[in-house]
Protein backbone atom coordinates (compact mmCIF):
# COMPACT_ATOMS: atom_id res chain seq x y z
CA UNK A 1 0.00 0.00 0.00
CA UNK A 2 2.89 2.39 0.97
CA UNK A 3 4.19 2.00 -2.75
CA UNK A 4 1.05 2.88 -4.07
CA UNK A 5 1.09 5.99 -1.99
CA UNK A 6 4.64 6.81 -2.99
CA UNK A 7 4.19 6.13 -6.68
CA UNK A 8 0.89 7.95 -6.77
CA UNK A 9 2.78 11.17 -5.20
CA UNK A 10 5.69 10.74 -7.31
CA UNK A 11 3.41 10.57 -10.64
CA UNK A 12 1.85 14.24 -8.74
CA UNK A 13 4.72 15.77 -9.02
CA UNK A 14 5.81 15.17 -12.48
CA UNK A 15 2.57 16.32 -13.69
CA UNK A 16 3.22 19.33 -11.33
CA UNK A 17 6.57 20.22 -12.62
CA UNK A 18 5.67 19.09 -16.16
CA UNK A 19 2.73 21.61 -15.62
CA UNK A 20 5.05 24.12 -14.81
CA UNK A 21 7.17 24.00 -17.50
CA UNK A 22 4.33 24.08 -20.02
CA UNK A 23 3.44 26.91 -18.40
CA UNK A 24 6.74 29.18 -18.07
CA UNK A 25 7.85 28.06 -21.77
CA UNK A 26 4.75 27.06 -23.84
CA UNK A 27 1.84 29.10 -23.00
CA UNK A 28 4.34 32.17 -21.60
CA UNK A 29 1.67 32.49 -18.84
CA UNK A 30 1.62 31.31 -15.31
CA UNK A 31 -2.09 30.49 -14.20
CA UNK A 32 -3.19 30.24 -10.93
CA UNK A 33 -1.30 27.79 -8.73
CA UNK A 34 -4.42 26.88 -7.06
CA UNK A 35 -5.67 25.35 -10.32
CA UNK A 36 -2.44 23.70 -10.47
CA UNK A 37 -2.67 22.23 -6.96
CA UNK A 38 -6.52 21.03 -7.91
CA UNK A 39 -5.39 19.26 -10.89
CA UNK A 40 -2.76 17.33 -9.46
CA UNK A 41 -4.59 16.02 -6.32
CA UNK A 42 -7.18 14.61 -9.47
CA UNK A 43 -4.19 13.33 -11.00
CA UNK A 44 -2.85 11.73 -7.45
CA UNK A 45 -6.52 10.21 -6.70
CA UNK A 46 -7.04 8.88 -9.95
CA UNK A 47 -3.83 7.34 -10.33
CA UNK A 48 -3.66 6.07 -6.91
CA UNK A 49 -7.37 4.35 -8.10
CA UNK A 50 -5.68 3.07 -11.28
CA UNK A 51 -2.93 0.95 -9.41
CA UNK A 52 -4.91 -0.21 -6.45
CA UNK A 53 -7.25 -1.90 -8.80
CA UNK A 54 -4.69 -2.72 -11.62
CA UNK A 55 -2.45 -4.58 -8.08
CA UNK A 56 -6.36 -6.06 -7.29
CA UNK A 57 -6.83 -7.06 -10.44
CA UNK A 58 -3.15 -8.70 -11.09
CA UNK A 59 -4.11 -12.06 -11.65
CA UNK A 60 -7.02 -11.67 -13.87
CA UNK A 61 -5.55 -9.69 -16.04
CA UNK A 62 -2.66 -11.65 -16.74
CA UNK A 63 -5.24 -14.51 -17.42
CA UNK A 64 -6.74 -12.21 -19.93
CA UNK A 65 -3.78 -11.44 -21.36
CA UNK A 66 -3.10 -15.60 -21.74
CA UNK A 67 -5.89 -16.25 -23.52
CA UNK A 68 -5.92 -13.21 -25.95
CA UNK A 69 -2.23 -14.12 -26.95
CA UNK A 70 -2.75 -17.62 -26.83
CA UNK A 71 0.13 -18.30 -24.03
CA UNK A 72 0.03 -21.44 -21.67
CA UNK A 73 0.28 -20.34 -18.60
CA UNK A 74 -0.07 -23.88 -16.82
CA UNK A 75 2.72 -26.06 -18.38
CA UNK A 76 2.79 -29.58 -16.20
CA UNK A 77 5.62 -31.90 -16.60
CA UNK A 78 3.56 -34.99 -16.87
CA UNK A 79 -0.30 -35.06 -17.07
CA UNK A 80 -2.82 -34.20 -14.11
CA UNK A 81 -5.09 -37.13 -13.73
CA UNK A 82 -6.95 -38.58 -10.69
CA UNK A 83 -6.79 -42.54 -11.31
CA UNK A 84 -7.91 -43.66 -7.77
CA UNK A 85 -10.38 -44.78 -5.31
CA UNK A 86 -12.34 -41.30 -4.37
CA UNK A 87 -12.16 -41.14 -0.66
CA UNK A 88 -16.00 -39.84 0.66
């Protein structure tokens, strides 16, 4: 969870400093920092939002991604098959 915090924030500040820089060199006109500030706390929710579920959803999707490329992902060395007495 801590990672997802830290990697949220650090993905903040780029778009802060990125921001910036558009700012100062493209548009040649600083905006309110407020504004600023508002956009990157959407930026930190939604990407905090983004991993959490993409870390939730870790398994599934790399099932997903198994079938739509075709890839085994369960390889056994010799064949799974119950041959015995069932025990109930």
């Amino acid at each position: 969870m801590e990672k997802l915090l830290v990697l949220s924030l650090v993905i903040s500040v780029l778009y802060v400093f990125t921001k910036i820089v558009e700012m100062k060199y493209v548009d040649k006109q600083m905006k309110p920092f407020r504004n600023v500030l508002r956009d990157s706390v959407v930026v930190f929710l939604s990407s905090f939002v983004g991993l959490f579920v993409g870390l939730l959803m870790q398994g599934n999707v790399s099932d997903f991604m198994n079938v739509m490329t075709n890839t085994k992902s369960f390889t056994p060395n010799e064949t799974q098959v119950f041959t015995g007495e069932p025990e109930f």
